[in-house]
C-alpha atoms as a PDB file:
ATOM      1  CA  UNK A   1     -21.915   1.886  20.561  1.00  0.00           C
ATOM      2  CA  UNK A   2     -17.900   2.375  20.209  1.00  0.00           C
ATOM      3  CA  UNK A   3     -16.931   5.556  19.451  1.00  0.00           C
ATOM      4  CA  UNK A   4     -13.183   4.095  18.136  1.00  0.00           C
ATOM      5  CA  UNK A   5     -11.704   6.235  15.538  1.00  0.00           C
ATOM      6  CA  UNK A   6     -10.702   4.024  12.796  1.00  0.00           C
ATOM      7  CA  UNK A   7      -9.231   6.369  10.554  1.00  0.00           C
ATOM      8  CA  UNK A   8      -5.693   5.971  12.144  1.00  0.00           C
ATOM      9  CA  UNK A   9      -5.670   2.407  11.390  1.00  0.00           C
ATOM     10  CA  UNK A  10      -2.297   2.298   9.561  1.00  0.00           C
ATOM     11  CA  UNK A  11      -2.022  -0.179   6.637  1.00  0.00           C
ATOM     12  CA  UNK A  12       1.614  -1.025   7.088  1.00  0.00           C
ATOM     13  CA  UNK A  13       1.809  -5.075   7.195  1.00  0.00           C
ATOM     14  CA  UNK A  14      -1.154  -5.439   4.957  1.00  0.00           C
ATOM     15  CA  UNK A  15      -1.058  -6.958   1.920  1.00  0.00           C
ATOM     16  CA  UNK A  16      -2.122  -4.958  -1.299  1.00  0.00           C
ATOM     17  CA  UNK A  17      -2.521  -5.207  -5.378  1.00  0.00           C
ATOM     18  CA  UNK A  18       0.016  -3.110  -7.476  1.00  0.00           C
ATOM     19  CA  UNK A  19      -2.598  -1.006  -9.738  1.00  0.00           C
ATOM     20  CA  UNK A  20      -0.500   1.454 -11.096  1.00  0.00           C
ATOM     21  CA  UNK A  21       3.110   0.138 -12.009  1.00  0.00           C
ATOM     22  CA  UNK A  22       6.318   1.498  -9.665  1.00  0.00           C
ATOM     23  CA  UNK A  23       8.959   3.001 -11.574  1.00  0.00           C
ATOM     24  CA  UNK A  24      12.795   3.057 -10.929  1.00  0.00           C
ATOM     25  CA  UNK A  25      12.870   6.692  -9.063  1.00  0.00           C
ATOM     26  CA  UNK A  26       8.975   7.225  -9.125  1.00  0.00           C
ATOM     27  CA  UNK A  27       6.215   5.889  -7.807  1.00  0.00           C
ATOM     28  CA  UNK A  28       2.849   3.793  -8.580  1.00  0.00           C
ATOM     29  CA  UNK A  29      -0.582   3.241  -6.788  1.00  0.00           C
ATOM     30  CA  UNK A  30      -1.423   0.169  -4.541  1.00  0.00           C
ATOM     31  CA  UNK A  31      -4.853  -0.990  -3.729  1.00  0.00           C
ATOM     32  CA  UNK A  32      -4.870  -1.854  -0.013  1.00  0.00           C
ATOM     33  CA  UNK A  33      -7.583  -3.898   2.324  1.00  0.00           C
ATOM     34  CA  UNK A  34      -8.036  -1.398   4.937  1.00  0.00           C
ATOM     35  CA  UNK A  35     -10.856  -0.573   7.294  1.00  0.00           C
ATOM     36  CA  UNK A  36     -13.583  -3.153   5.926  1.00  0.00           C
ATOM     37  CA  UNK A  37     -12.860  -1.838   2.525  1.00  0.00           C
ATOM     38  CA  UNK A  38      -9.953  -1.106  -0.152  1.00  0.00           C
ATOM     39  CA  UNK A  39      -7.958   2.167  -0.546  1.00  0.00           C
ATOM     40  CA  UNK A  40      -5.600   3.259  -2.910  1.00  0.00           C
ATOM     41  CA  UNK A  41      -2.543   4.682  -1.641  1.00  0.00           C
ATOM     42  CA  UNK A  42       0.852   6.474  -4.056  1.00  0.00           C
ATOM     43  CA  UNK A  43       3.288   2.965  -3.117  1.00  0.00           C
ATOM     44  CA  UNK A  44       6.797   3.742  -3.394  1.00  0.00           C
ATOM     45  CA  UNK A  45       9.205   0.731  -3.202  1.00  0.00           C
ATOM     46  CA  UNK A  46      13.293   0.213  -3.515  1.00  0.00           C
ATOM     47  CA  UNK A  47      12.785  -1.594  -7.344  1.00  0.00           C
ATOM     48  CA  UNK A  48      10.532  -1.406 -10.300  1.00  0.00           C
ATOM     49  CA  UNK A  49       6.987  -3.711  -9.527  1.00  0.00           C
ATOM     50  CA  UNK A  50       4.427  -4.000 -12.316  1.00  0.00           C
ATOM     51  CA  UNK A  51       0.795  -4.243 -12.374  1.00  0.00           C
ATOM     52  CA  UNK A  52      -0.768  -7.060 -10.100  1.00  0.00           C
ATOM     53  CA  UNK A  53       1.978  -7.747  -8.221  1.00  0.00           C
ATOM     54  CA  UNK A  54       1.296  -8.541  -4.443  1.00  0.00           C
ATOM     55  CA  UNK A  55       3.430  -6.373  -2.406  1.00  0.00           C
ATOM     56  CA  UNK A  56       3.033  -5.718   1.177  1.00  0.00           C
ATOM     57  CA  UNK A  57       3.216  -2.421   3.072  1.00  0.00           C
ATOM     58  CA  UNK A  58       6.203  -2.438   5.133  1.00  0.00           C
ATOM     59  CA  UNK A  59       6.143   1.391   6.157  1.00  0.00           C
ATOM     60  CA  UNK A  60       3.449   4.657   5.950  1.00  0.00           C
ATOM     61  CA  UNK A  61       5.172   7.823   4.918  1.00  0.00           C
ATOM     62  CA  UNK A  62       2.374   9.760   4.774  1.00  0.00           C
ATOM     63  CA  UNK A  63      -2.070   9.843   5.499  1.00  0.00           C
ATOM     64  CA  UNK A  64      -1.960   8.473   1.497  1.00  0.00           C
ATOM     65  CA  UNK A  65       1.435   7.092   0.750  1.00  0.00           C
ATOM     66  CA  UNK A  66       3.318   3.994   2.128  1.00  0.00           C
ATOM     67  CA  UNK A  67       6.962   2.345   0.879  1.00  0.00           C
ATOM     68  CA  UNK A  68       6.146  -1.514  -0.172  1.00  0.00           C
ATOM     69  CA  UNK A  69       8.263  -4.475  -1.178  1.00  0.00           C
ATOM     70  CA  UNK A  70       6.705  -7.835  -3.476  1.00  0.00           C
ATOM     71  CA  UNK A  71       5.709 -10.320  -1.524  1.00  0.00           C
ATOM     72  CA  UNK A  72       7.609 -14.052  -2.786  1.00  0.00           C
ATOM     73  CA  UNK A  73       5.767 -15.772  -5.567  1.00  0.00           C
END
Protein backbone atom coordinates (compact mmCIF):
# COMPACT_ATOMS: atom_id res chain seq x y z
CA UNK A 1 0.00 0.00 0.00
CA UNK A 2 1.34 3.68 -1.06
CA UNK A 3 1.96 5.77 1.56
CA UNK A 4 1.78 9.10 -1.04
CA UNK A 5 0.67 12.14 0.68
CA UNK A 6 -2.01 13.59 -1.35
CA UNK A 7 -2.75 16.53 0.52
CA UNK A 8 -0.14 18.67 -1.43
CA UNK A 9 -1.82 18.00 -4.59
CA UNK A 10 -2.20 21.64 -5.75
CA UNK A 11 -5.39 22.48 -7.73
CA UNK A 12 -3.87 25.09 -9.97
CA UNK A 13 -4.87 24.02 -13.75
CA UNK A 14 -8.06 22.44 -12.63
CA UNK A 15 -11.14 23.46 -13.65
CA UNK A 16 -13.79 24.61 -10.98
CA UNK A 17 -17.61 26.06 -10.50
CA UNK A 18 -17.89 29.76 -9.29
CA UNK A 19 -20.26 29.20 -6.06
CA UNK A 20 -19.96 32.30 -4.45
CA UNK A 21 -19.78 35.37 -6.92
CA UNK A 22 -16.12 37.40 -7.24
CA UNK A 23 -16.38 40.93 -6.64
CA UNK A 24 -14.35 43.88 -8.16
CA UNK A 25 -11.63 44.15 -5.12
CA UNK A 26 -12.99 41.05 -3.12
CA UNK A 27 -13.25 37.74 -3.44
CA UNK A 28 -15.81 34.65 -3.95
CA UNK A 29 -15.68 30.79 -3.36
CA UNK A 30 -14.90 28.16 -6.14
CA UNK A 31 -15.81 24.57 -5.98
CA UNK A 32 -12.79 22.61 -7.26
CA UNK A 33 -12.35 18.67 -8.38
CA UNK A 34 -9.49 17.83 -6.28
CA UNK A 35 -8.24 14.63 -4.75
CA UNK A 36 -11.21 12.20 -5.86
CA UNK A 37 -13.56 14.74 -4.49
CA UNK A 38 -14.61 18.62 -4.59
CA UNK A 39 -13.26 21.43 -2.32
CA UNK A 40 -14.14 24.80 -1.92
CA UNK A 41 -11.46 27.22 -1.98
CA UNK A 42 -11.80 31.69 -1.34
CA UNK A 43 -11.07 32.30 -5.61
CA UNK A 44 -9.77 35.60 -6.22
CA UNK A 45 -9.57 36.67 -9.93
CA UNK A 46 -8.46 40.10 -11.94
CA UNK A 47 -12.54 40.89 -12.88
CA UNK A 48 -15.94 40.39 -11.44
CA UNK A 49 -17.25 36.38 -12.27
CA UNK A 50 -20.76 35.41 -11.17
CA UNK A 51 -22.24 32.31 -9.97
CA UNK A 52 -21.64 29.14 -12.24
CA UNK A 53 -19.15 30.40 -14.18
CA UNK A 54 -16.31 27.88 -15.15
CA UNK A 55 -13.09 29.38 -14.27
CA UNK A 56 -9.90 27.60 -14.00
CA UNK A 57 -7.20 27.85 -11.32
CA UNK A 58 -4.27 29.43 -12.77
CA UNK A 59 -2.29 30.03 -9.39
CA UNK A 60 -2.54 28.80 -5.34
CA UNK A 61 -1.88 31.64 -2.98
CA UNK A 62 -2.50 29.91 -0.11
CA UNK A 63 -3.51 25.87 1.59
CA UNK A 64 -7.39 27.38 0.83
CA UNK A 65 -7.17 30.18 -1.64
CA UNK A 66 -6.14 30.24 -5.38
CA UNK A 67 -6.35 33.39 -8.13
CA UNK A 68 -8.70 32.06 -11.19
CA UNK A 69 -9.64 33.44 -14.58
CA UNK A 70 -13.23 32.19 -16.73
CA UNK A 71 -12.60 29.75 -18.87
CA UNK A 72 -14.08 30.83 -22.85
CA UNK A 73 -17.71 30.05 -23.33
Amino acid sequence: MSETDLSSESPVGAVGRITVPIPQDGFGEVLVAVRGGSEAYAAWADQPIGAHIRVLVTECISARSVIVEPLPS
